[in-house]
PDB file of N, CA and C in Angstrom:
ATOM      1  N   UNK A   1       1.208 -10.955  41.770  1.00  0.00           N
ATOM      2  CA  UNK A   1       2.639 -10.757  41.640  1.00  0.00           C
ATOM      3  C   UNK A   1       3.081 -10.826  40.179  1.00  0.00           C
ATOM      4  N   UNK A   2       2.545 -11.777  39.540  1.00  0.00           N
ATOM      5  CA  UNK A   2       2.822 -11.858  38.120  1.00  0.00           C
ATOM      6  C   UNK A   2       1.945 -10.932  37.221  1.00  0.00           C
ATOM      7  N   UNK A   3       1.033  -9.745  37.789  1.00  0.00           N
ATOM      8  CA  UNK A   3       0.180  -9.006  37.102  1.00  0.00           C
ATOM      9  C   UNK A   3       1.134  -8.081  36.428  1.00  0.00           C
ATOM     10  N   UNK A   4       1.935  -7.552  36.806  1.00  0.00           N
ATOM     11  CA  UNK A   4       2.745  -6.378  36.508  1.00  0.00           C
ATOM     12  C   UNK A   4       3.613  -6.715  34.929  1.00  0.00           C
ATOM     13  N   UNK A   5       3.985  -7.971  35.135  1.00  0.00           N
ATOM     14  CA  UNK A   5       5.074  -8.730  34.573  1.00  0.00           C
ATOM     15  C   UNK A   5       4.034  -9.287  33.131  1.00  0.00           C
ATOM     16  N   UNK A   6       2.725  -9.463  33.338  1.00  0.00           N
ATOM     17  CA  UNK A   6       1.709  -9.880  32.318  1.00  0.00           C
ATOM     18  C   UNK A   6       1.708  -8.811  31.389  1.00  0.00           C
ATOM     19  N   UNK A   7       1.237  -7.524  32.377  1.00  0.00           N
ATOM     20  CA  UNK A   7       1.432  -6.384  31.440  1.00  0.00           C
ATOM     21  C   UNK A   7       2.242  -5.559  30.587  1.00  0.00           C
ATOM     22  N   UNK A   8       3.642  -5.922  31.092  1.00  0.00           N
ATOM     23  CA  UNK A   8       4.599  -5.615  30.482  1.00  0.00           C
ATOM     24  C   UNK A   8       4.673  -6.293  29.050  1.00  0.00           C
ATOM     25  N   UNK A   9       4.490  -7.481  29.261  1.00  0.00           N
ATOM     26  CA  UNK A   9       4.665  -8.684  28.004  1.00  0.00           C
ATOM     27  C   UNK A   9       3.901  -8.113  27.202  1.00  0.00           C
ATOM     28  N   UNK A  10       2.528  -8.087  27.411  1.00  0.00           N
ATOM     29  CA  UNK A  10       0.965  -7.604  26.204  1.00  0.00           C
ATOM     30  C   UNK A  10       1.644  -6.073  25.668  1.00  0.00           C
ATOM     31  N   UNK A  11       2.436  -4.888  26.428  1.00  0.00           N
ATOM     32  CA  UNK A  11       2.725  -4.146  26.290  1.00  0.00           C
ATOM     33  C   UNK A  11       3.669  -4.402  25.209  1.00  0.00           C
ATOM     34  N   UNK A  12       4.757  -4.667  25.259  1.00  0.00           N
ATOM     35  CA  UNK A  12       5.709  -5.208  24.912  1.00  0.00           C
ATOM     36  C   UNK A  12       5.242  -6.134  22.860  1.00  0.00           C
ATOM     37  N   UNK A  13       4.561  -6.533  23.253  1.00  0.00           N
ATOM     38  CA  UNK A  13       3.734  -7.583  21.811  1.00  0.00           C
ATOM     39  C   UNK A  13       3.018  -6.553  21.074  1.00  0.00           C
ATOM     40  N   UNK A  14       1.983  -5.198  21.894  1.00  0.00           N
ATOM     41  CA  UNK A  14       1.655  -4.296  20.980  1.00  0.00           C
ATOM     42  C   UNK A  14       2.681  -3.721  20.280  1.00  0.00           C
ATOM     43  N   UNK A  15       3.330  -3.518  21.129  1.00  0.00           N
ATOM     44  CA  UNK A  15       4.672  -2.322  20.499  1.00  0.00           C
ATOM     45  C   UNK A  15       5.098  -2.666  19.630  1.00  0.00           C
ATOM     46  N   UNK A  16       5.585  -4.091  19.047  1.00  0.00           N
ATOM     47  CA  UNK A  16       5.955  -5.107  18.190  1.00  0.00           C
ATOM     48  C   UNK A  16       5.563  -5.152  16.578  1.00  0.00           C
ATOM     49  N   UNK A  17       4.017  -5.403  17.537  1.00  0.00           N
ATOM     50  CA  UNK A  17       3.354  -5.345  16.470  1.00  0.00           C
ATOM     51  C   UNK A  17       3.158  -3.961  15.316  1.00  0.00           C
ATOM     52  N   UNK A  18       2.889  -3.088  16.541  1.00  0.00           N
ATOM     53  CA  UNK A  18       3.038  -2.067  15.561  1.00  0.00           C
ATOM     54  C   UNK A  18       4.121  -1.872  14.986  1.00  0.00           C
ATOM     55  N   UNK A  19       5.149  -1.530  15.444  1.00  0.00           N
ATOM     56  CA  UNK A  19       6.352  -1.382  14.983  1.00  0.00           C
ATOM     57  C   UNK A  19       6.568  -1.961  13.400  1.00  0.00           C
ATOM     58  N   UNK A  20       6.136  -3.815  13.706  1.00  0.00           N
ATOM     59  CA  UNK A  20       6.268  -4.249  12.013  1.00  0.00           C
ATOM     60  C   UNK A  20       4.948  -4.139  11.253  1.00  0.00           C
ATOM     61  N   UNK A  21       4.391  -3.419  11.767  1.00  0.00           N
ATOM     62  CA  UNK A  21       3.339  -2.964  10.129  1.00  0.00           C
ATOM     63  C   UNK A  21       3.680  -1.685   9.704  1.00  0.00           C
ATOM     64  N   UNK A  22       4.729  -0.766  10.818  1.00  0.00           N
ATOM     65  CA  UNK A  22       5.034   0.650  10.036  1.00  0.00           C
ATOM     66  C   UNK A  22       6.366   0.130   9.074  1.00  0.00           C
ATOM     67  N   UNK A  23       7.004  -0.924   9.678  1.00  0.00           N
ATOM     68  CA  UNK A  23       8.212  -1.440   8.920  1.00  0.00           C
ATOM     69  C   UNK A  23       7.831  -1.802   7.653  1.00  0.00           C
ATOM     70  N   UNK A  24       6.778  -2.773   7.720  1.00  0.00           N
ATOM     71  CA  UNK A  24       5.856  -3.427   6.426  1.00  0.00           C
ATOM     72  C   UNK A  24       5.669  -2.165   5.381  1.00  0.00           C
ATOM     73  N   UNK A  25       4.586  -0.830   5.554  1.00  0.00           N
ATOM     74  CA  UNK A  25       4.246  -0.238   4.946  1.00  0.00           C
ATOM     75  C   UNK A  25       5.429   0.849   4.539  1.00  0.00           C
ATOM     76  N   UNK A  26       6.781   0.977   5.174  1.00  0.00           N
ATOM     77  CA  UNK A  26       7.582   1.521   4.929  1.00  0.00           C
ATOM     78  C   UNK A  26       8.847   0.912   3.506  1.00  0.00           C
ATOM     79  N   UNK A  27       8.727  -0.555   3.767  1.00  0.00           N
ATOM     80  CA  UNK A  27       8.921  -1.370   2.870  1.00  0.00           C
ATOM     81  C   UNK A  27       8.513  -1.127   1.621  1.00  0.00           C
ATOM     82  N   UNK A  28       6.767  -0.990   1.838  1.00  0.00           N
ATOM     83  CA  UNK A  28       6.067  -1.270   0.400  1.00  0.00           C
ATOM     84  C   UNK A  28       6.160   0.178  -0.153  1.00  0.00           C
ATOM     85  N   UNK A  29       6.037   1.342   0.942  1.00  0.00           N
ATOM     86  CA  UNK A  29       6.569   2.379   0.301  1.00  0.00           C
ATOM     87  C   UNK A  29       8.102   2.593  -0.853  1.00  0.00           C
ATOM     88  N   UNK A  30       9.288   2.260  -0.087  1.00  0.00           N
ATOM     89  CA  UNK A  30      10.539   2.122  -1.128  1.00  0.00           C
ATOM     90  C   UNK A  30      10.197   1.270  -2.248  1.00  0.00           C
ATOM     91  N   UNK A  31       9.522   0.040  -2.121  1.00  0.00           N
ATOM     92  CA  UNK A  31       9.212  -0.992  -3.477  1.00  0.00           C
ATOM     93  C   UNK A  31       8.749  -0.061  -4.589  1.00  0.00           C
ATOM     94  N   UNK A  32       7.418   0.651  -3.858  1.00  0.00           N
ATOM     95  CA  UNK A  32       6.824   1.652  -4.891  1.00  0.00           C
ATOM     96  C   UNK A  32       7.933   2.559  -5.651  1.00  0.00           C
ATOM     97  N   UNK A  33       8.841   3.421  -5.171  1.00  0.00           N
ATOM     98  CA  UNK A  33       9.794   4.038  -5.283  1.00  0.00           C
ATOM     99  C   UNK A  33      10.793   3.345  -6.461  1.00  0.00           C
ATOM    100  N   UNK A  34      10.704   2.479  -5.626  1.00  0.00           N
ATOM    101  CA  UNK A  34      11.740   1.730  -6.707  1.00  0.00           C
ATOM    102  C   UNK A  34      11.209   1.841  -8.055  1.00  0.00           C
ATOM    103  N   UNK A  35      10.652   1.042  -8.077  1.00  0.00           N
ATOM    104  CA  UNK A  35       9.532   0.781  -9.264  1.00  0.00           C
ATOM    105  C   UNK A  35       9.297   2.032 -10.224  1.00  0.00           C
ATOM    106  N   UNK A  36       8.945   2.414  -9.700  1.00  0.00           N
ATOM    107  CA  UNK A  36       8.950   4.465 -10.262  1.00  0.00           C
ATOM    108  C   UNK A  36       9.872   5.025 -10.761  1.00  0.00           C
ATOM    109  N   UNK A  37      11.458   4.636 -10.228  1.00  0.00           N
ATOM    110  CA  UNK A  37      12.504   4.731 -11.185  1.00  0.00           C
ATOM    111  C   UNK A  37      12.915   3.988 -11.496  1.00  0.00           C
ATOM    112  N   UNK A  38      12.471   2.540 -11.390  1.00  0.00           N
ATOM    113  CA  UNK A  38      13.185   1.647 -12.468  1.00  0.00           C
ATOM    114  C   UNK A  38      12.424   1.353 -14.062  1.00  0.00           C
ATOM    115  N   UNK A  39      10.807   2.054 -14.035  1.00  0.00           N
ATOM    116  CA  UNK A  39      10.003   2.253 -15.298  1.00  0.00           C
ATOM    117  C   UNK A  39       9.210   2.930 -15.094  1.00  0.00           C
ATOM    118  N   UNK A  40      10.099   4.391 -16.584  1.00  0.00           N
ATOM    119  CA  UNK A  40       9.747   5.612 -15.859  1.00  0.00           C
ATOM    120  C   UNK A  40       8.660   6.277 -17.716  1.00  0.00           C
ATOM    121  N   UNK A  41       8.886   5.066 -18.248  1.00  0.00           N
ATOM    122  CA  UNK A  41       8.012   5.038 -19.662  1.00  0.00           C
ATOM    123  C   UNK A  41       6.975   4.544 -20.197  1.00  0.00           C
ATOM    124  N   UNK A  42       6.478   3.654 -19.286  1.00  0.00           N
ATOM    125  CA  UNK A  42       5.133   3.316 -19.329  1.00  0.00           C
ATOM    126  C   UNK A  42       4.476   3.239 -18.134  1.00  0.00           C
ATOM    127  N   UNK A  43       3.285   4.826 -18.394  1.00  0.00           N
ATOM    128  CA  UNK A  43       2.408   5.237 -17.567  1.00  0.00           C
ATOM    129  C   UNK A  43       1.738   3.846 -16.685  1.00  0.00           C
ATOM    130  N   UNK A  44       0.860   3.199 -17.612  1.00  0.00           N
ATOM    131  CA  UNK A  44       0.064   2.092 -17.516  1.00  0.00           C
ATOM    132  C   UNK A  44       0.977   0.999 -16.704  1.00  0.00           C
ATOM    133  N   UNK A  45       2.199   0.406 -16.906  1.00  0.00           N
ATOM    134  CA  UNK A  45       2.849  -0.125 -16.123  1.00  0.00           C
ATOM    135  C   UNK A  45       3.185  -0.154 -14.537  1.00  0.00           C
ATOM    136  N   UNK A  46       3.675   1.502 -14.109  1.00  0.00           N
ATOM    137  CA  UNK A  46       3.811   1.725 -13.314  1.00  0.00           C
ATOM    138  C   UNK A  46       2.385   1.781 -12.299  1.00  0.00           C
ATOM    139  N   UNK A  47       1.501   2.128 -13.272  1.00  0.00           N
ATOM    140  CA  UNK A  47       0.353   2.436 -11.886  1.00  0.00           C
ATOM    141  C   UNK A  47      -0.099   0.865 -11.723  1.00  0.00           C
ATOM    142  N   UNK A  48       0.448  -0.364 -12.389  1.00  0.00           N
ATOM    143  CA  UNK A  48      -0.668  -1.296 -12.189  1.00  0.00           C
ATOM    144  C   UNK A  48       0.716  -2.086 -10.915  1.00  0.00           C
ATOM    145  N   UNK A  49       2.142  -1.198 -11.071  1.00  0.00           N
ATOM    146  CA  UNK A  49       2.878  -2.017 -10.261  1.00  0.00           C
ATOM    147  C   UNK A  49       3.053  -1.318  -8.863  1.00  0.00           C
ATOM    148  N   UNK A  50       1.945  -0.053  -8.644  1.00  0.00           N
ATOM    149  CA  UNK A  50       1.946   0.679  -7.583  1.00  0.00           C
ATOM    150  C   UNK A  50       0.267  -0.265  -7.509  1.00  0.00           C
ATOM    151  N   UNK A  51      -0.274  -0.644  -7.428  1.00  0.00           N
ATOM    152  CA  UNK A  51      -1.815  -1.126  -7.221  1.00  0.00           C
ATOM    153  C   UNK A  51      -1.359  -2.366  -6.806  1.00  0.00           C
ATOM    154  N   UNK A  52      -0.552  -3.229  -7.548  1.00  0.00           N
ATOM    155  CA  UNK A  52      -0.028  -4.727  -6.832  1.00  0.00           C
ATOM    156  C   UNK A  52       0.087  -4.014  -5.952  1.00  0.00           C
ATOM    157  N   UNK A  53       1.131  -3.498  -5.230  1.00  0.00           N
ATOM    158  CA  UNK A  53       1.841  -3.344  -3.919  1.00  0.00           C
ATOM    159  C   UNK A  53       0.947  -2.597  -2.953  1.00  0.00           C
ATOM    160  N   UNK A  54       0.071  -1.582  -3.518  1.00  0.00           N
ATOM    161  CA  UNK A  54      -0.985  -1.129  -2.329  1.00  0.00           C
ATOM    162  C   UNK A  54      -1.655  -3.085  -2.413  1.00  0.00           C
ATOM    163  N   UNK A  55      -2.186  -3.650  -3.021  1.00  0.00           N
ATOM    164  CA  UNK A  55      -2.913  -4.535  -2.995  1.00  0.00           C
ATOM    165  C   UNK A  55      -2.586  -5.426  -1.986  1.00  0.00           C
ATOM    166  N   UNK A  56      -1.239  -5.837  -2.162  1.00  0.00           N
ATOM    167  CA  UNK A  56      -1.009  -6.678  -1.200  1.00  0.00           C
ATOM    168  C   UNK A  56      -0.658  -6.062   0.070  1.00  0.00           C
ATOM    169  N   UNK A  57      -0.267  -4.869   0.597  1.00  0.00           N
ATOM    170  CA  UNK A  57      -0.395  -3.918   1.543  1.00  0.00           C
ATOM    171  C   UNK A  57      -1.469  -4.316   2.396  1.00  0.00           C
ATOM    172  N   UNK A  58      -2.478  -3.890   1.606  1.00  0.00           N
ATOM    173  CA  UNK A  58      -3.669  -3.370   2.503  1.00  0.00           C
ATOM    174  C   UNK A  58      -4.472  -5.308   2.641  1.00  0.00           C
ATOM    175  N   UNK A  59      -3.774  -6.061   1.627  1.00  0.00           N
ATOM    176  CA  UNK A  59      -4.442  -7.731   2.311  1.00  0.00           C
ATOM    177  C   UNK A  59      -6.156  -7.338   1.105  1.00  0.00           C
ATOM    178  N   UNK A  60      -6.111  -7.121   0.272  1.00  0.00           N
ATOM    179  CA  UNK A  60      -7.445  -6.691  -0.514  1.00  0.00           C
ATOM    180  C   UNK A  60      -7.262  -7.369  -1.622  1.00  0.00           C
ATOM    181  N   UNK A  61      -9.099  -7.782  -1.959  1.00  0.00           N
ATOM    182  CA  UNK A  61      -9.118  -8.777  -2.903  1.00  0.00           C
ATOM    183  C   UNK A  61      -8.959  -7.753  -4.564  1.00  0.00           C
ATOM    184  N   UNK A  62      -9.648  -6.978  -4.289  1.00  0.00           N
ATOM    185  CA  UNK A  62      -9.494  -5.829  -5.616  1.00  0.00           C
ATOM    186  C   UNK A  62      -8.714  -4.318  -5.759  1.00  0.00           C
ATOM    187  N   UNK A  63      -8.467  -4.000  -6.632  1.00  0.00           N
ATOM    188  CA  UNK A  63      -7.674  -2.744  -6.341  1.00  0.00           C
ATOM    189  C   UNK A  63      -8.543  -1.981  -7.784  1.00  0.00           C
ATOM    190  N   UNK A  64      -8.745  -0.366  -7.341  1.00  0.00           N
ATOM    191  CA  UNK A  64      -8.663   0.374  -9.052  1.00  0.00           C
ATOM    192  C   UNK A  64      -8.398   1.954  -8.315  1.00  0.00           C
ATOM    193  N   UNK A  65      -8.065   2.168  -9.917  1.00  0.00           N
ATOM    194  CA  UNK A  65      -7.359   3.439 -10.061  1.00  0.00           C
ATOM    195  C   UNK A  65      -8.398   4.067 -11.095  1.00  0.00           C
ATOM    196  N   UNK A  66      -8.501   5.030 -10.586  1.00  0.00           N
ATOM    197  CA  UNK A  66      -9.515   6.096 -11.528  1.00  0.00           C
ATOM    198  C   UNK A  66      -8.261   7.312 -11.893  1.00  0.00           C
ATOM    199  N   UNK A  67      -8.198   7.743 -12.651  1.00  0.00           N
ATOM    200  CA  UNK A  67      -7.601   8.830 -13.609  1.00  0.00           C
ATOM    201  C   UNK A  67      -8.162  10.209 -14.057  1.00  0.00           C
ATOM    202  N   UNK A  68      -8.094  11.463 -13.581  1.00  0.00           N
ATOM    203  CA  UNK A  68      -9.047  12.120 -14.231  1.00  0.00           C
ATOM    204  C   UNK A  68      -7.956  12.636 -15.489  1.00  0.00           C
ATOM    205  N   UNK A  69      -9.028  13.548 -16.475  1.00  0.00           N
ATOM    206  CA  UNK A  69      -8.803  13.589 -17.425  1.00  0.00           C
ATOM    207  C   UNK A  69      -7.788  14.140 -17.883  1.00  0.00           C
ATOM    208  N   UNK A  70      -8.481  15.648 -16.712  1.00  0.00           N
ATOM    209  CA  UNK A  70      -8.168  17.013 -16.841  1.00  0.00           C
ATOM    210  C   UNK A  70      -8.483  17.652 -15.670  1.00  0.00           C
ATOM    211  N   UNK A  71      -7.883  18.217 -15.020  1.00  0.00           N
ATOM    212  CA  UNK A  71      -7.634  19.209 -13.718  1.00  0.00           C
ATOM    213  C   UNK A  71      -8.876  20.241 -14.194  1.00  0.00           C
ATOM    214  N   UNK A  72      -8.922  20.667 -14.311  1.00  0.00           N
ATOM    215  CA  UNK A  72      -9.463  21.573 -14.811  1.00  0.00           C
ATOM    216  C   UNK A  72     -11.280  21.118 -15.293  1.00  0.00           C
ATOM    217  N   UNK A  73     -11.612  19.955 -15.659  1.00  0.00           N
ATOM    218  CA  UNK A  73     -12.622  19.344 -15.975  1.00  0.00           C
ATOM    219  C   UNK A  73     -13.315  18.463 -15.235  1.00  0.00           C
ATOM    220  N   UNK A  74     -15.076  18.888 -14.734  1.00  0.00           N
ATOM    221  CA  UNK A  74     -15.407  18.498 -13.543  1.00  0.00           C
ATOM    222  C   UNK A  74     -14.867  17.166 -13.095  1.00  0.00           C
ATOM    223  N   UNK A  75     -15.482  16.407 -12.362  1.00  0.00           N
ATOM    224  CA  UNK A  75     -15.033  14.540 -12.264  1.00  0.00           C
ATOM    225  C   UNK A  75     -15.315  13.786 -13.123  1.00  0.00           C
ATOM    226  N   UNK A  76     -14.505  13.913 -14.258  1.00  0.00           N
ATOM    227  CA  UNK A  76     -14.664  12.820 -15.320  1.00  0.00           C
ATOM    228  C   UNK A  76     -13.658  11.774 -15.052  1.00  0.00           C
ATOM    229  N   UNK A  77     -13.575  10.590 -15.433  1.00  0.00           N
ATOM    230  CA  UNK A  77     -12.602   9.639 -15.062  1.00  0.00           C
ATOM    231  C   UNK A  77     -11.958   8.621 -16.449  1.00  0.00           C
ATOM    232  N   UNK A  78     -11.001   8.946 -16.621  1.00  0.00           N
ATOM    233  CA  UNK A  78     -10.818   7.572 -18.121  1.00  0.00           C
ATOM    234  C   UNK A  78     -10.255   6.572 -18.205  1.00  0.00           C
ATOM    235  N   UNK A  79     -10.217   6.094 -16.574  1.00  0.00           N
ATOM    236  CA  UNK A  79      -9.551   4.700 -17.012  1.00  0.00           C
ATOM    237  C   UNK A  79      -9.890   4.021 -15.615  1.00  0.00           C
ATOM    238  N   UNK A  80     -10.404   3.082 -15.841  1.00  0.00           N
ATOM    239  CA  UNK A  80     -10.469   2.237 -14.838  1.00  0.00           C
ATOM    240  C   UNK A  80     -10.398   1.050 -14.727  1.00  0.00           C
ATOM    241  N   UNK A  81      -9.026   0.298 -13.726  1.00  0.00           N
ATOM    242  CA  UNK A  81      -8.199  -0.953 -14.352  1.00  0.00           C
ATOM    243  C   UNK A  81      -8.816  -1.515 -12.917  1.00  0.00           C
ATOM    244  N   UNK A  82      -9.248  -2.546 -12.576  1.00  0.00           N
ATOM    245  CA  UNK A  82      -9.611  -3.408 -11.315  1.00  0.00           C
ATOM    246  C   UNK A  82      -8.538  -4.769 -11.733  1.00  0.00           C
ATOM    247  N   UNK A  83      -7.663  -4.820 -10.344  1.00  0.00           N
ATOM    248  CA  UNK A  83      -6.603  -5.999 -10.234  1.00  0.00           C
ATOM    249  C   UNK A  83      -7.136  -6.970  -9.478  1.00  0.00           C
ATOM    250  N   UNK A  84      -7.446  -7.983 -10.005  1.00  0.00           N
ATOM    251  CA  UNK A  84      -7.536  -9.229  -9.506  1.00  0.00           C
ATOM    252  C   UNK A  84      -6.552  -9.592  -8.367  1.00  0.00           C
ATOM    253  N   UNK A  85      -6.716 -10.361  -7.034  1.00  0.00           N
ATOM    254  CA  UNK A  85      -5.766 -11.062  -6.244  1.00  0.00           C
ATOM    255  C   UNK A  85      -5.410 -11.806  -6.752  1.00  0.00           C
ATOM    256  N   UNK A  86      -3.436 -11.743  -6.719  1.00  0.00           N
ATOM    257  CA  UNK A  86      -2.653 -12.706  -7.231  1.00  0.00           C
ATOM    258  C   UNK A  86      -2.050 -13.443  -5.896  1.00  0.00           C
TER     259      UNK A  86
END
């Protein structure tokens, strides 16, 4: 009798759940945004304040960003910054 009523609940807690990790990542999306127009002059700044926020996103101990050079020039890469967990 209470089977129906179990399932609803577990039903009910997925839905939830998901719901606040699209909320979460929708969040960290605008932060990024923000960020992007609130410093729009240093390259190096912005990507290390888009790497915090994937970082703490994704719950990860390291983050890096590879850069290529040139579009046009096979996979060369010139910068590679690894963020420590803060």
């Amino acid at each position: 009798m209470y089977l129906p009523f179990c399932g609803i609940a577990i039903s009910n807690a997925q839905l939830f759940a998901a719901s606040r990790k699209e909320y979460d990542r929708s969040r960290a999306l605008l932060e990024v945004v923000n960020d992007l127009f609130e410093e729009q002059t240093d390259l190096e700044k912005i990507v290390r304040k888009i790497m915090h926020r994937a970082q703490t996103l994704l719950k990860c101990e390291r983050c890096s960003v590879q850069l290529l050079e040139d579009i046009e020039s096979p996979v060369h890469f010139t910068r590679f910054a690894p963020l420590p967990l803060t």
